[in-house]
C-alpha atoms as a PDB file:
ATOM      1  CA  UNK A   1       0.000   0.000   0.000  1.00  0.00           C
ATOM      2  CA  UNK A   2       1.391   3.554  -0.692  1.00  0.00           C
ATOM      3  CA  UNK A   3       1.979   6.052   1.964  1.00  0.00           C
ATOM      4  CA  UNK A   4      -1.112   7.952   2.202  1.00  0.00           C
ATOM      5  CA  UNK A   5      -3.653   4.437   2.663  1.00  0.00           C
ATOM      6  CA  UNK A   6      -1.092   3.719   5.372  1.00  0.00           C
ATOM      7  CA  UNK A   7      -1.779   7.005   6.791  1.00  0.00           C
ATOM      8  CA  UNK A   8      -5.583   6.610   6.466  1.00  0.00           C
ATOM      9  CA  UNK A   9      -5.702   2.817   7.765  1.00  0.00           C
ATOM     10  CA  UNK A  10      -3.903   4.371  10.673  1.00  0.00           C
ATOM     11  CA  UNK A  11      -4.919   7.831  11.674  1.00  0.00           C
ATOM     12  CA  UNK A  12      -1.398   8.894  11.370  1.00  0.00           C
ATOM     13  CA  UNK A  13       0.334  11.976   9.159  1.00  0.00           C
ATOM     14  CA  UNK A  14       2.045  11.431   6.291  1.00  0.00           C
ATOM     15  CA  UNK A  15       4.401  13.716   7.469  1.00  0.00           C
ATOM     16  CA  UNK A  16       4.854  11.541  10.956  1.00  0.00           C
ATOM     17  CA  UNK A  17       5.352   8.525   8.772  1.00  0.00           C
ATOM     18  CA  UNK A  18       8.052   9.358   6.666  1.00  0.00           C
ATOM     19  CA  UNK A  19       9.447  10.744  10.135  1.00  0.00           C
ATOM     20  CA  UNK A  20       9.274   7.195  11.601  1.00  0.00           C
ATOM     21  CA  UNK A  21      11.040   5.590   8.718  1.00  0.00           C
ATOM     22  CA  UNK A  22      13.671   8.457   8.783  1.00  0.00           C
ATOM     23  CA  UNK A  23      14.074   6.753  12.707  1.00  0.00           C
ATOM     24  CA  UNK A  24      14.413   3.593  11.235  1.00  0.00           C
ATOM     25  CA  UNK A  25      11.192   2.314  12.980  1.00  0.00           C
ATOM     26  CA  UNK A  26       8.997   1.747   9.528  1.00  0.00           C
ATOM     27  CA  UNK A  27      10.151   0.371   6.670  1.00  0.00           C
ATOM     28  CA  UNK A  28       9.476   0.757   3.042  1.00  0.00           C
ATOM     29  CA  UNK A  29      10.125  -0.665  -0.332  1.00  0.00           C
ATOM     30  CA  UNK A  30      10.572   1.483  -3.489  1.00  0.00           C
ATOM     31  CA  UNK A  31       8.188   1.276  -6.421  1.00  0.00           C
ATOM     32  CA  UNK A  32      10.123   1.742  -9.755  1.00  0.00           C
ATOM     33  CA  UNK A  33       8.600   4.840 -10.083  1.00  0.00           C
ATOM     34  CA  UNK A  34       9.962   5.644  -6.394  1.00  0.00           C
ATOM     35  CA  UNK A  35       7.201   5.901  -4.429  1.00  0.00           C
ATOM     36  CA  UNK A  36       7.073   4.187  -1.031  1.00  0.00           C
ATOM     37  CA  UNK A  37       5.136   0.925  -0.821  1.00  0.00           C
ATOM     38  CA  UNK A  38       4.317  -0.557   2.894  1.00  0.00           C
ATOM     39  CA  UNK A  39       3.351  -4.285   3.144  1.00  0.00           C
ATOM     40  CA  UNK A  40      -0.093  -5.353   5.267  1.00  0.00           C
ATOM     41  CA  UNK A  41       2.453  -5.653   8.164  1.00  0.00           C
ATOM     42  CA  UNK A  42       2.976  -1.733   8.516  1.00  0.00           C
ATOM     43  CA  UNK A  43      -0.512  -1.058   9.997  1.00  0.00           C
ATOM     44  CA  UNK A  44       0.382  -3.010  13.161  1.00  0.00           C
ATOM     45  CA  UNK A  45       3.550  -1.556  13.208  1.00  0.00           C
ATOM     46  CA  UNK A  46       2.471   2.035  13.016  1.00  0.00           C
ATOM     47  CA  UNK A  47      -0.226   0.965  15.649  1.00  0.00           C
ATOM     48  CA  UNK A  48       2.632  -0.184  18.564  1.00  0.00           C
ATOM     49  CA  UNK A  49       4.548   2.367  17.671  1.00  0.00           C
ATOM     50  CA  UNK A  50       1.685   4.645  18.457  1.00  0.00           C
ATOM     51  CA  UNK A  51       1.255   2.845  21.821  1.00  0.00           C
ATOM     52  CA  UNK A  52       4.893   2.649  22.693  1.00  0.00           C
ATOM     53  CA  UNK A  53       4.722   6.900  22.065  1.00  0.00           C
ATOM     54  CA  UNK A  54       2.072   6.754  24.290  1.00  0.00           C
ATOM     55  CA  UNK A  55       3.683   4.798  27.056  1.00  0.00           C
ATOM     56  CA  UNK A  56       6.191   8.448  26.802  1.00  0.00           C
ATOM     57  CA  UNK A  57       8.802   6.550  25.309  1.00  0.00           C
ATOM     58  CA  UNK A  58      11.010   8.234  22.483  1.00  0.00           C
ATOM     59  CA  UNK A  59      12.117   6.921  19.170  1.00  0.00           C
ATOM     60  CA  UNK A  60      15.159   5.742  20.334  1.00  0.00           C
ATOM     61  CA  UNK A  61      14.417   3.523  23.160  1.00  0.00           C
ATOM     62  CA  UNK A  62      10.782   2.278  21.111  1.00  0.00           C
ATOM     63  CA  UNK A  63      13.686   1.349  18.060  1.00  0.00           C
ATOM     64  CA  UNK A  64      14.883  -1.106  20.386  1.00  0.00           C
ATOM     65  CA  UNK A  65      11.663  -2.030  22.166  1.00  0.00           C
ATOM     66  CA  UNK A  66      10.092  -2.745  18.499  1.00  0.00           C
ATOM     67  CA  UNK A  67      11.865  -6.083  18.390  1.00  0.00           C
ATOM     68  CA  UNK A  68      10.656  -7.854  21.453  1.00  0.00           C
ATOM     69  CA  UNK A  69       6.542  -6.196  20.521  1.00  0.00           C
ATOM     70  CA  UNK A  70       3.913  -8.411  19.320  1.00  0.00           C
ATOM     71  CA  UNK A  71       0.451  -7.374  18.459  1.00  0.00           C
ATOM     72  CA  UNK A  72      -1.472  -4.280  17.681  1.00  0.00           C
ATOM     73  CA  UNK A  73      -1.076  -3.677  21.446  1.00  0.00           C
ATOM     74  CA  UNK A  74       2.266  -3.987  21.706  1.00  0.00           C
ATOM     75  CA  UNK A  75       2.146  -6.201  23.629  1.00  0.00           C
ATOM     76  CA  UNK A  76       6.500  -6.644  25.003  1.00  0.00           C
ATOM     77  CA  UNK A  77       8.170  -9.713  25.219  1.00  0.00           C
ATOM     78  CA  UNK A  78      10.482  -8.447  28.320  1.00  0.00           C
ATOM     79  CA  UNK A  79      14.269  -9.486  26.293  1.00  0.00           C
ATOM     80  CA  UNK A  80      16.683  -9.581  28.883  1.00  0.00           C
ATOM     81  CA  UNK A  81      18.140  -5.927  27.156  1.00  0.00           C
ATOM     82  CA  UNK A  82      14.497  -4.335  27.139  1.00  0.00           C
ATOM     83  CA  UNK A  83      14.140  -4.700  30.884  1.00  0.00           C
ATOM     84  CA  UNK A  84      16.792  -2.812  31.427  1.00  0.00           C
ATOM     85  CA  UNK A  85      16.176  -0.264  29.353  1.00  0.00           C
ATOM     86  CA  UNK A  86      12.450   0.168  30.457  1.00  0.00           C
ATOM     87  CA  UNK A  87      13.745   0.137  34.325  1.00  0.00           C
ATOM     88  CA  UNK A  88      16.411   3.345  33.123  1.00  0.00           C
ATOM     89  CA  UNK A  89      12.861   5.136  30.960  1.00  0.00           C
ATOM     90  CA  UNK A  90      10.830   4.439  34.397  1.00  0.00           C
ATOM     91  CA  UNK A  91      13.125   5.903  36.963  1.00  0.00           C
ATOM     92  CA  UNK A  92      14.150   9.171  34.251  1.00  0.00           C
ATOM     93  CA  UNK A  93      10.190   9.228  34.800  1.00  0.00           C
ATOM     94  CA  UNK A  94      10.140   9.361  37.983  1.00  0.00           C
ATOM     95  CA  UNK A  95      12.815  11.755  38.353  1.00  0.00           C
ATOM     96  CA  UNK A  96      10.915  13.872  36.006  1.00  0.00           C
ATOM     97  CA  UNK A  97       7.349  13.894  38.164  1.00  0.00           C
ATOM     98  CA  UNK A  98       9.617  14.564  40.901  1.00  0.00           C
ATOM     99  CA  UNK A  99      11.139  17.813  39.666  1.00  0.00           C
ATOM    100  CA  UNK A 100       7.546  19.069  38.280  1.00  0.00           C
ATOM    101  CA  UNK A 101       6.235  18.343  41.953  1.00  0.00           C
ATOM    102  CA  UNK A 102       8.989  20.704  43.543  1.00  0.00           C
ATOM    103  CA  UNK A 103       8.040  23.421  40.815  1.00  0.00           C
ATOM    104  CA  UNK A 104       5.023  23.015  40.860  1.00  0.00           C
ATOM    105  CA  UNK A 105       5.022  23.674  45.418  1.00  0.00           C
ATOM    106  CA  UNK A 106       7.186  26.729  44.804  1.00  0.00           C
ATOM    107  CA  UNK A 107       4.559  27.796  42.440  1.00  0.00           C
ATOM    108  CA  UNK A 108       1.647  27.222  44.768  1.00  0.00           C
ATOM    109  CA  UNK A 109       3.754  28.664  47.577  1.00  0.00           C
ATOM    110  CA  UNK A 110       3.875  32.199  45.304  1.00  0.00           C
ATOM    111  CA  UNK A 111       0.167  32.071  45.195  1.00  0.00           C
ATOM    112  CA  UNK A 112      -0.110  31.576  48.579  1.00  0.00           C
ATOM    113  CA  UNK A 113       1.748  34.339  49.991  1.00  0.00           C
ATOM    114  CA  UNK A 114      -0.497  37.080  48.194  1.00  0.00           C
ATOM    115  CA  UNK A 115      -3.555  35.629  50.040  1.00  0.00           C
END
């Protein structure tokens, strides 16, 4: 299927599809004429990768998780490698919420002087 039934069957941009390719996340053949052509595969692809996006993981870390998902869900197969890597994404998380928590009190704590 070309790019833009892919982007149709999917609810994804164009634009954000030629992105994940560029990430190395989506892959494409080349008509002779040059236009990209995605096999029946690439819908569940572009599906987990949604989900992994979702899960606030960046193209990097989902380039690796890719290989151990199954499923529309993407659903992981925990690889020895991907825990790992998942237990680093959930404590930079954490560390995160943490620092928006602090900001977020000294914010309040402005407000709550003026009362």
């Amino acid at each position: 299927m070309r790019i833009g039934e892919l982007a149709e069957r999917t609810g994804v941009s164009t634009r954000l599809l030629r992105y994940y390719e560029e990430q190395g996340l989506l892959t494409a053949a080349r008509d002779s004429n040059g236009y990209r052509s995605f096999g029946e595969d690439a819908v569940v692809r572009v599906r987990q990768i949604r989900r992994l996006l979702a899960a606030g993981l960046n193209t990097e870390v989902i380039s690796s998780a890719l290989e151990c998902a199954s499923g529309e869900e993407a659903h992981l197969e925990l690889c020895p490698e991907l825990v790992g890597v998942l237990h680093r994404e959930l404590t930079a998380m954490d560390d995160r919420i943490g620092a928006l928590q602090r900001r977020r009190s000294t914010l309040a704590g402005y407000l709550s002087v003026g009362r």
